[in-house]
PDB file of N, CA and C in Angstrom:
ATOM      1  N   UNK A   1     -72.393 -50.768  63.127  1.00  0.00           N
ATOM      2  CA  UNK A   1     -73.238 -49.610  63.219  1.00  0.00           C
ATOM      3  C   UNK A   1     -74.680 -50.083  63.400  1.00  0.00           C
ATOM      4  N   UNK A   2     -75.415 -49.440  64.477  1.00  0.00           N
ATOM      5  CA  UNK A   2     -76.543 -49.860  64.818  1.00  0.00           C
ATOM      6  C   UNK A   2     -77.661 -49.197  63.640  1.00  0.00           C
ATOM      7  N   UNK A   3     -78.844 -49.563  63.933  1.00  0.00           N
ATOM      8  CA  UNK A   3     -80.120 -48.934  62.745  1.00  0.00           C
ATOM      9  C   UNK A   3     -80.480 -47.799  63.331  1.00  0.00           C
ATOM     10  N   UNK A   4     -80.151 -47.295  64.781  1.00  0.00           N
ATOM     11  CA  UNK A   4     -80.367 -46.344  65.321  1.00  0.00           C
ATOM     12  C   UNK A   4     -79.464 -45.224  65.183  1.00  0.00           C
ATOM     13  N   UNK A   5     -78.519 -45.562  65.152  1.00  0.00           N
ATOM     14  CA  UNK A   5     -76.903 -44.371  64.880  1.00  0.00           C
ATOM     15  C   UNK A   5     -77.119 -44.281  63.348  1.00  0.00           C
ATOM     16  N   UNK A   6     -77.344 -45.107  62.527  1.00  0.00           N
ATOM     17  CA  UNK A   6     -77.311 -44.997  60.844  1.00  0.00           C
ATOM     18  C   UNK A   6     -78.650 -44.046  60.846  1.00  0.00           C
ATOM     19  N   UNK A   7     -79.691 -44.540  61.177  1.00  0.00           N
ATOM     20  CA  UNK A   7     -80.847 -43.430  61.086  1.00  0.00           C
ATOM     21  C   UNK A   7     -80.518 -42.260  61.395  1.00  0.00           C
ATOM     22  N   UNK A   8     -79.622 -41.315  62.465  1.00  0.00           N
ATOM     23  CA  UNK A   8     -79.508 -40.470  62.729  1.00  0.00           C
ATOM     24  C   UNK A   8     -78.284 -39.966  62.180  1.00  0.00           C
ATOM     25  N   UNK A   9     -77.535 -40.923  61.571  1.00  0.00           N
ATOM     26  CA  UNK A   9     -76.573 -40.147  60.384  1.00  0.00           C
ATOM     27  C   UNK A   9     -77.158 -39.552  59.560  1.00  0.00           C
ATOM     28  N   UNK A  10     -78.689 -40.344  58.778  1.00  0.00           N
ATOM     29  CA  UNK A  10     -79.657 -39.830  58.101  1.00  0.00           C
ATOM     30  C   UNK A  10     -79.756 -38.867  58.321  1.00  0.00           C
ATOM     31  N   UNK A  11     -80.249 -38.314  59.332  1.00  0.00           N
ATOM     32  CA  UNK A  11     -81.125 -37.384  59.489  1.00  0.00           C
ATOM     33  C   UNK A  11     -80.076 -36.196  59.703  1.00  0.00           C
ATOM     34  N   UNK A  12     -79.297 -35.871  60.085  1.00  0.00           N
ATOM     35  CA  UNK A  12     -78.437 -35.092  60.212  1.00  0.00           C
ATOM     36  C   UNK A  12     -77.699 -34.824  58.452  1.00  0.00           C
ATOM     37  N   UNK A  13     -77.986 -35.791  58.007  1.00  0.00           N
ATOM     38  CA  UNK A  13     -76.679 -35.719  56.474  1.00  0.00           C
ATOM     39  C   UNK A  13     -77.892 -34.882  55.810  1.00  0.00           C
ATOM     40  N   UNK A  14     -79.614 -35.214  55.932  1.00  0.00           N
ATOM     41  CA  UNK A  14     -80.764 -34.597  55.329  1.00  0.00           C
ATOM     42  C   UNK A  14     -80.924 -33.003  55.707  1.00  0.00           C
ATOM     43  N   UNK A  15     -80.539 -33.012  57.010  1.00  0.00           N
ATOM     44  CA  UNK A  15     -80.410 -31.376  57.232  1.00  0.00           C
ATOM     45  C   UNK A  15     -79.534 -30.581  56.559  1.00  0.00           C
ATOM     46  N   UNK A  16     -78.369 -31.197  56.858  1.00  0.00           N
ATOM     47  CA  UNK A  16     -77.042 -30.467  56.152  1.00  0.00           C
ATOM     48  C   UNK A  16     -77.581 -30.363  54.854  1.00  0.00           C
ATOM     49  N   UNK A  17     -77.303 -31.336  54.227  1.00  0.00           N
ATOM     50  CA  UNK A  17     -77.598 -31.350  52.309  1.00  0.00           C
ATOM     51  C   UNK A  17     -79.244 -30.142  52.076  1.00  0.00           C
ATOM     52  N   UNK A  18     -79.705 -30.712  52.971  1.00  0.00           N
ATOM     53  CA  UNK A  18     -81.282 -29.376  52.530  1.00  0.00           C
ATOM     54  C   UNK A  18     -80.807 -28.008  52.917  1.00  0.00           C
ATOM     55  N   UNK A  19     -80.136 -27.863  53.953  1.00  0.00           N
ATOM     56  CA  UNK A  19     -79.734 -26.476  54.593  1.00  0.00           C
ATOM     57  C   UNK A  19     -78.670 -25.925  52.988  1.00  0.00           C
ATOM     58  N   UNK A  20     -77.964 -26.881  52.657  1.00  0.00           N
ATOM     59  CA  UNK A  20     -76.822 -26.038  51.365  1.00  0.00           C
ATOM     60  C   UNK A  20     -77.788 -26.130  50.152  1.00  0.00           C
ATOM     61  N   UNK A  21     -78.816 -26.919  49.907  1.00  0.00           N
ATOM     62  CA  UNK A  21     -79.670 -26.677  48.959  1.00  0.00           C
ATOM     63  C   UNK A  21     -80.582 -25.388  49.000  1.00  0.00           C
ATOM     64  N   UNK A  22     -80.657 -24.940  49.798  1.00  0.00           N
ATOM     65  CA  UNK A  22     -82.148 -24.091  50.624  1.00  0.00           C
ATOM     66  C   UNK A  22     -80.173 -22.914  50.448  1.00  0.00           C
ATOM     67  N   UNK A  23     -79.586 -22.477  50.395  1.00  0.00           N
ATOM     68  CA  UNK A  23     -78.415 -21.728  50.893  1.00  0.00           C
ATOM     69  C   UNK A  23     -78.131 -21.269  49.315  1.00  0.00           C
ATOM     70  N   UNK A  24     -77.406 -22.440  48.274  1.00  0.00           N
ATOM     71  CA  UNK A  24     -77.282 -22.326  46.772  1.00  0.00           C
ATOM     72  C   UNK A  24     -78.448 -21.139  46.514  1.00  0.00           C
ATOM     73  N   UNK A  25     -79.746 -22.455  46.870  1.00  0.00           N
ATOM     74  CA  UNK A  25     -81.517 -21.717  45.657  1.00  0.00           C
ATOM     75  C   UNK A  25     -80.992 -20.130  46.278  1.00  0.00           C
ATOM     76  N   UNK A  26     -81.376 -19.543  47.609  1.00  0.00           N
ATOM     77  CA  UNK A  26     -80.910 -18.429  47.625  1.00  0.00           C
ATOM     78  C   UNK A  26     -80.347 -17.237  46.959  1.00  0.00           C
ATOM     79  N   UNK A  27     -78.641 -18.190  47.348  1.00  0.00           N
ATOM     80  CA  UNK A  27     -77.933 -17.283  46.721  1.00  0.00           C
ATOM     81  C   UNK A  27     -78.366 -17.326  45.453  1.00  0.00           C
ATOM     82  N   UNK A  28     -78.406 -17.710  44.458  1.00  0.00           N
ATOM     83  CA  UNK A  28     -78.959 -17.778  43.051  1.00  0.00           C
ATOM     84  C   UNK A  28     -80.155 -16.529  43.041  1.00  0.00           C
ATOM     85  N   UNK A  29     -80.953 -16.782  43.408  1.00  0.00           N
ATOM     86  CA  UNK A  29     -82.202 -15.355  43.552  1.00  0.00           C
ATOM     87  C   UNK A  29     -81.504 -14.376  44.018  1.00  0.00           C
ATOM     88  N   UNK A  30     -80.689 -14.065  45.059  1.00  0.00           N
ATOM     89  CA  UNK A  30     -80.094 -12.918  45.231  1.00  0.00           C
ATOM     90  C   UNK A  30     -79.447 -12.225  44.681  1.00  0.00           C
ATOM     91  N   UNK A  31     -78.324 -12.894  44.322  1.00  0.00           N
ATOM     92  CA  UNK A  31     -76.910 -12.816  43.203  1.00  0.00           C
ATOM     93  C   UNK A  31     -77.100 -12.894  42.201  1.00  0.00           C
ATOM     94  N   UNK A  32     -78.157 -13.378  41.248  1.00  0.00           N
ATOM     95  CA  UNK A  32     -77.853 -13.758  40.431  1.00  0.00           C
ATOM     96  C   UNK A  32     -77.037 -13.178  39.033  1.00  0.00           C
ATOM     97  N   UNK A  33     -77.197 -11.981  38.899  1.00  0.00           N
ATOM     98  CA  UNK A  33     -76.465 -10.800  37.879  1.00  0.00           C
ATOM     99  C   UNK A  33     -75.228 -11.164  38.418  1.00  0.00           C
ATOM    100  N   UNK A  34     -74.567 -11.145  39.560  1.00  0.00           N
ATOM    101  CA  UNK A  34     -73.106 -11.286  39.933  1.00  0.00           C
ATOM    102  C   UNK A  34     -72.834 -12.835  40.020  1.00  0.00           C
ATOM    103  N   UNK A  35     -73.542 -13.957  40.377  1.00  0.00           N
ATOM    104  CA  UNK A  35     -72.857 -15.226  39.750  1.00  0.00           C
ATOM    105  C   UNK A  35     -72.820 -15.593  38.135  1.00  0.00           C
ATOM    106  N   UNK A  36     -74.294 -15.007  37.617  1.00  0.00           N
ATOM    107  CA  UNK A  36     -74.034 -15.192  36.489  1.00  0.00           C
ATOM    108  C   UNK A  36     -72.756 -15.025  35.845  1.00  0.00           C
ATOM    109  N   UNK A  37     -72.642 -13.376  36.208  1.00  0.00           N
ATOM    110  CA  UNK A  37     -71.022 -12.884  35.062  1.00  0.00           C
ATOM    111  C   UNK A  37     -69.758 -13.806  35.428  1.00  0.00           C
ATOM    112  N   UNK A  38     -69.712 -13.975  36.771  1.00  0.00           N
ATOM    113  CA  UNK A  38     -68.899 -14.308  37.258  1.00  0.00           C
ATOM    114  C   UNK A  38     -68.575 -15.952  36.050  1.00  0.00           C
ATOM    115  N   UNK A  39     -69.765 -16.763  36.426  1.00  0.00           N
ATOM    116  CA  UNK A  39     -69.512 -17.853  36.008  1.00  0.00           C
ATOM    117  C   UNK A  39     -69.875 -17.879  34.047  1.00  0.00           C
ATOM    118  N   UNK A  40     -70.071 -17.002  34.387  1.00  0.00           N
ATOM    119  CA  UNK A  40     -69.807 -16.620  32.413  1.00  0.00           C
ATOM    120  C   UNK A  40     -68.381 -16.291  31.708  1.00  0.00           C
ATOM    121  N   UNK A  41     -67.848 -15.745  32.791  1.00  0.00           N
ATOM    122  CA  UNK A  41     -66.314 -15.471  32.578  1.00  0.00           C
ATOM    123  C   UNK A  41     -65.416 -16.693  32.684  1.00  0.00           C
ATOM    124  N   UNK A  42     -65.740 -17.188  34.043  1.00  0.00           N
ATOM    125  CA  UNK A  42     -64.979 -18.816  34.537  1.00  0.00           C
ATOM    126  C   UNK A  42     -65.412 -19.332  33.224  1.00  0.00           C
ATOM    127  N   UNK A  43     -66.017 -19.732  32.751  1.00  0.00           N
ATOM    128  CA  UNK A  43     -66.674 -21.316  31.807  1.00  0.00           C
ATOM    129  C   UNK A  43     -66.693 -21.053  30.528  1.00  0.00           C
ATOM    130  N   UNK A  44     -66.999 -20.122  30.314  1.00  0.00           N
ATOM    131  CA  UNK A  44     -67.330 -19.094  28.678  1.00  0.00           C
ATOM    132  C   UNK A  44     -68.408 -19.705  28.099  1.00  0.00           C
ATOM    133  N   UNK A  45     -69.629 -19.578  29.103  1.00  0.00           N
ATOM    134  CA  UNK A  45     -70.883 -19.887  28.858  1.00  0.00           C
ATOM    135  C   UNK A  45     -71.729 -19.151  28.877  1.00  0.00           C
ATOM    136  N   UNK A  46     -72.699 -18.593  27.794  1.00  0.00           N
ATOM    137  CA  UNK A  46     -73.174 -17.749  27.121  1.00  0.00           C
ATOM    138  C   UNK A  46     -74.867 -18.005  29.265  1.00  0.00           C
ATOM    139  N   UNK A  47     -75.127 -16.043  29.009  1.00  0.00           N
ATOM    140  CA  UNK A  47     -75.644 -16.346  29.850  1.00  0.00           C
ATOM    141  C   UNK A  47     -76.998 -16.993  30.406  1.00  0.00           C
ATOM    142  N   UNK A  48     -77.641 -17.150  28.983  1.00  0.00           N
ATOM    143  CA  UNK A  48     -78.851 -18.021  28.988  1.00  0.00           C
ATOM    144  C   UNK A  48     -78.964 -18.948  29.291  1.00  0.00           C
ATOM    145  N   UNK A  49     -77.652 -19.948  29.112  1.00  0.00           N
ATOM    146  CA  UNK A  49     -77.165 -21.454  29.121  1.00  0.00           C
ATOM    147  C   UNK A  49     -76.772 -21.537  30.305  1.00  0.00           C
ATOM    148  N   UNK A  50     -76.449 -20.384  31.209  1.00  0.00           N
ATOM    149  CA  UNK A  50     -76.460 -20.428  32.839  1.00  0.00           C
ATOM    150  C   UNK A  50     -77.799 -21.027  33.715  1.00  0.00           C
ATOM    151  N   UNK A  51     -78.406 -20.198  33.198  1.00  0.00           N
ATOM    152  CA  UNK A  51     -79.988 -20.137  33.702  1.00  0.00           C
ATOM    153  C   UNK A  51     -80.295 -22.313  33.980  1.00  0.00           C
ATOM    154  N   UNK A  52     -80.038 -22.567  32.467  1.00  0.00           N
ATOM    155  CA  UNK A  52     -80.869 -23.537  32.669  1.00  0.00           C
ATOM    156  C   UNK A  52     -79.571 -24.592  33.435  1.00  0.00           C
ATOM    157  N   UNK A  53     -78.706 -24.478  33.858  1.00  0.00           N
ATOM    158  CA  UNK A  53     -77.290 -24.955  34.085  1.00  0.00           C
ATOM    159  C   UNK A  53     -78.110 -24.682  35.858  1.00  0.00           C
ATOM    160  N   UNK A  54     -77.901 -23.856  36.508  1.00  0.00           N
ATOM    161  CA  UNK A  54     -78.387 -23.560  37.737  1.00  0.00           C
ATOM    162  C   UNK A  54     -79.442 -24.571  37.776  1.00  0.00           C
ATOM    163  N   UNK A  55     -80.451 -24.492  36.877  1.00  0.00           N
ATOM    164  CA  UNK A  55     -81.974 -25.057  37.410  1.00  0.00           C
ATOM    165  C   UNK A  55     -81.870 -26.886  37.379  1.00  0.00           C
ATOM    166  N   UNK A  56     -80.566 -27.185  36.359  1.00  0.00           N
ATOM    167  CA  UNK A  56     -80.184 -28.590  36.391  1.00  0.00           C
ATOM    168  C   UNK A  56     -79.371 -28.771  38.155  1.00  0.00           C
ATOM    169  N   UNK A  57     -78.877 -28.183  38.115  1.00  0.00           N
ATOM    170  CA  UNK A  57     -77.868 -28.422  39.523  1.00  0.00           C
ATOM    171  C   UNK A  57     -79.091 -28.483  40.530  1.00  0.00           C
ATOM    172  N   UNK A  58     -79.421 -27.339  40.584  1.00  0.00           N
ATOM    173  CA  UNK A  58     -80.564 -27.694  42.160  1.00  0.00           C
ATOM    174  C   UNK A  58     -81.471 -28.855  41.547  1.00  0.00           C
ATOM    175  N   UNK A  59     -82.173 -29.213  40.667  1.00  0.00           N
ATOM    176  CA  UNK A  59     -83.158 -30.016  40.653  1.00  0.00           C
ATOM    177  C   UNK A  59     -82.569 -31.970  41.028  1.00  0.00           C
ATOM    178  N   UNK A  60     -81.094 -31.620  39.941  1.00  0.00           N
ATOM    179  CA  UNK A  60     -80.395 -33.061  40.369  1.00  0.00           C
ATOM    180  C   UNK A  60     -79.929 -33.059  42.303  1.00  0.00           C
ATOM    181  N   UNK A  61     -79.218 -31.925  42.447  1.00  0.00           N
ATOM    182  CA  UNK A  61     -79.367 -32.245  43.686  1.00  0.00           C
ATOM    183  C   UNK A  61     -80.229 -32.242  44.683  1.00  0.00           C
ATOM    184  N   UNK A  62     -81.377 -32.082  44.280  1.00  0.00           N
ATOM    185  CA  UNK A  62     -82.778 -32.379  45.237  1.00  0.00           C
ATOM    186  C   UNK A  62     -83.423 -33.759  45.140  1.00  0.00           C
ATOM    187  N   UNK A  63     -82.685 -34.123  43.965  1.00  0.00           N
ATOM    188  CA  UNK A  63     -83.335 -35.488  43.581  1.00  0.00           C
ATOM    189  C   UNK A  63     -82.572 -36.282  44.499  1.00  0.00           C
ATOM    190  N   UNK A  64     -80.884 -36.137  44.309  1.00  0.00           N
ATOM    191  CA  UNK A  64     -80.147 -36.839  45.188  1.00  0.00           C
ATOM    192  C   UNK A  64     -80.480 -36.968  46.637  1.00  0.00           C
ATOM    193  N   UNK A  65     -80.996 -35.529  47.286  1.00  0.00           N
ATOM    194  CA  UNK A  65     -80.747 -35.596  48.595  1.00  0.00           C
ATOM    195  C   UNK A  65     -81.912 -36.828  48.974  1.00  0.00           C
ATOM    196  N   UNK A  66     -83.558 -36.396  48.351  1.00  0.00           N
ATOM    197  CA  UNK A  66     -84.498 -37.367  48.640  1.00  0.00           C
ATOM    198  C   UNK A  66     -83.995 -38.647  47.890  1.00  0.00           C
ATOM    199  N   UNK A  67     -83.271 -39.226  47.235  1.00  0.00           N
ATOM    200  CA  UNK A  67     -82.997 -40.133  46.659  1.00  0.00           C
ATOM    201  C   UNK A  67     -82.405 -41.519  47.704  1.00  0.00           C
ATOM    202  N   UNK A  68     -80.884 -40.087  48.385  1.00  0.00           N
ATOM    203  CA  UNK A  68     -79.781 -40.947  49.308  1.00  0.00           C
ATOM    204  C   UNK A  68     -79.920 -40.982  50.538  1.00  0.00           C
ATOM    205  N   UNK A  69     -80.674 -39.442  51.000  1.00  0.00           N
ATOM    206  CA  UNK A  69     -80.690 -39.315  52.608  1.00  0.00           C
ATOM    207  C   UNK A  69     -82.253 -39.671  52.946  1.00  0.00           C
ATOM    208  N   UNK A  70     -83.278 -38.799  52.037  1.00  0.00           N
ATOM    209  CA  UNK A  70     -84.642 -38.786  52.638  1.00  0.00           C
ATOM    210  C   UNK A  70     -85.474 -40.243  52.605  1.00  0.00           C
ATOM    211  N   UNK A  71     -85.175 -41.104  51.426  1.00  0.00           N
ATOM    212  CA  UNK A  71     -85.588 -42.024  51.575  1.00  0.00           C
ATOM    213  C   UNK A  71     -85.402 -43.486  52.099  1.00  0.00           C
ATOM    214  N   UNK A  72     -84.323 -43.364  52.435  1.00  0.00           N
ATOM    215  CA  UNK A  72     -83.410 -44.211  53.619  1.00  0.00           C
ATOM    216  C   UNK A  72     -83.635 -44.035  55.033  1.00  0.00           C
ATOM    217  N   UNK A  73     -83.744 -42.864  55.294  1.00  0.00           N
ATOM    218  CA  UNK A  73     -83.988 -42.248  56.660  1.00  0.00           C
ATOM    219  C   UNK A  73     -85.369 -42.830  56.770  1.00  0.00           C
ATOM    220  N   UNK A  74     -86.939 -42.429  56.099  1.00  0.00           N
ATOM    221  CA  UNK A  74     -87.816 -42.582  56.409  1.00  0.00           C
ATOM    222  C   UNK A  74     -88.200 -44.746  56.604  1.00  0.00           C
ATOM    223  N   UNK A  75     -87.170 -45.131  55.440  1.00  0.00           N
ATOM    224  CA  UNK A  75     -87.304 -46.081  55.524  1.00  0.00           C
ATOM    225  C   UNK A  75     -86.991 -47.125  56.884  1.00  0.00           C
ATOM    226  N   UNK A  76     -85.625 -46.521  57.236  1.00  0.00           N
ATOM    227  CA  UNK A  76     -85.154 -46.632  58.943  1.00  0.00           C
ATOM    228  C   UNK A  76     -85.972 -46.640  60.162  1.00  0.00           C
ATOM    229  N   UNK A  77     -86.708 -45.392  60.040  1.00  0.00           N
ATOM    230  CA  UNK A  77     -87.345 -45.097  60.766  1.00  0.00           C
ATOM    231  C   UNK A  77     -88.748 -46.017  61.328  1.00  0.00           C
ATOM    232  N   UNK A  78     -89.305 -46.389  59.688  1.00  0.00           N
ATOM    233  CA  UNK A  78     -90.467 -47.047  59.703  1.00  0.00           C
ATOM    234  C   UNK A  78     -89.940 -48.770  60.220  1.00  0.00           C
ATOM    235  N   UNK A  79     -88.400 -49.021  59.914  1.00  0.00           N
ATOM    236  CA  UNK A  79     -88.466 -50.316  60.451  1.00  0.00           C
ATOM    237  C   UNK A  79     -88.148 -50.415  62.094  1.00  0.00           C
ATOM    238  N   UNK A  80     -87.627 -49.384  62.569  1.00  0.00           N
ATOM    239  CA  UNK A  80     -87.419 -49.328  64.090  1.00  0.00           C
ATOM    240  C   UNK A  80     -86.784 -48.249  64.593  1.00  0.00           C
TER     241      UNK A  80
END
C-alpha cells in the first residue's frame, strides 16, 4: 500500500466516522425524550445516568476519530 492510497483511506475513513458522529450528536438533540426511554428500558438506567452516558460516547468517539483517522491523515499528508 502506497502513502498515497493509505492517505486517502484516511481521509475518506475521517469523513465517514465525522459524518456518523455529526448524525449520533443530532439524533441525540432531536430524539432525545424517545432515545432516552427507549434506552432506559433496554439497560435499566435511571435517566440522568443517560445524559452523562451519551456525552461519554460522543466525546470518546471524537477523541478516537482525531486520535486514529485525523491525525495520521494530516501527518501523511505533511510527509508527501
Amino acid at each position: 500500500m502506497t502513502v498515497e492510497s493509505l492517505t486517502e483511506l484516511l481521509g475518506w475513513a475521517s469523513i465517514v466516522n465525522i459524518a456518523i458522529l455529526l448524525f449520533s450528536t443530532l439524533l441525540l438533540i432531536a430524539m432525545r425524550g424517545a432515545v432516552t426511554n427507549l434506552h432506559s428500558k433496554l439497560f435499566g438506567l435511571d435517566e440522568k445516568d443517560l445524559g452523562r452516558a451519551y456525552f461519554q460516547y460522543l466525546a470518546q468517539y471524537k477523541i478516537a476519530i482525531i486520535t486514529l483517522n485525523i491525525t495520521p491523515y494530516i501527518a501523511l499528508k505533511i510527509m508527501g
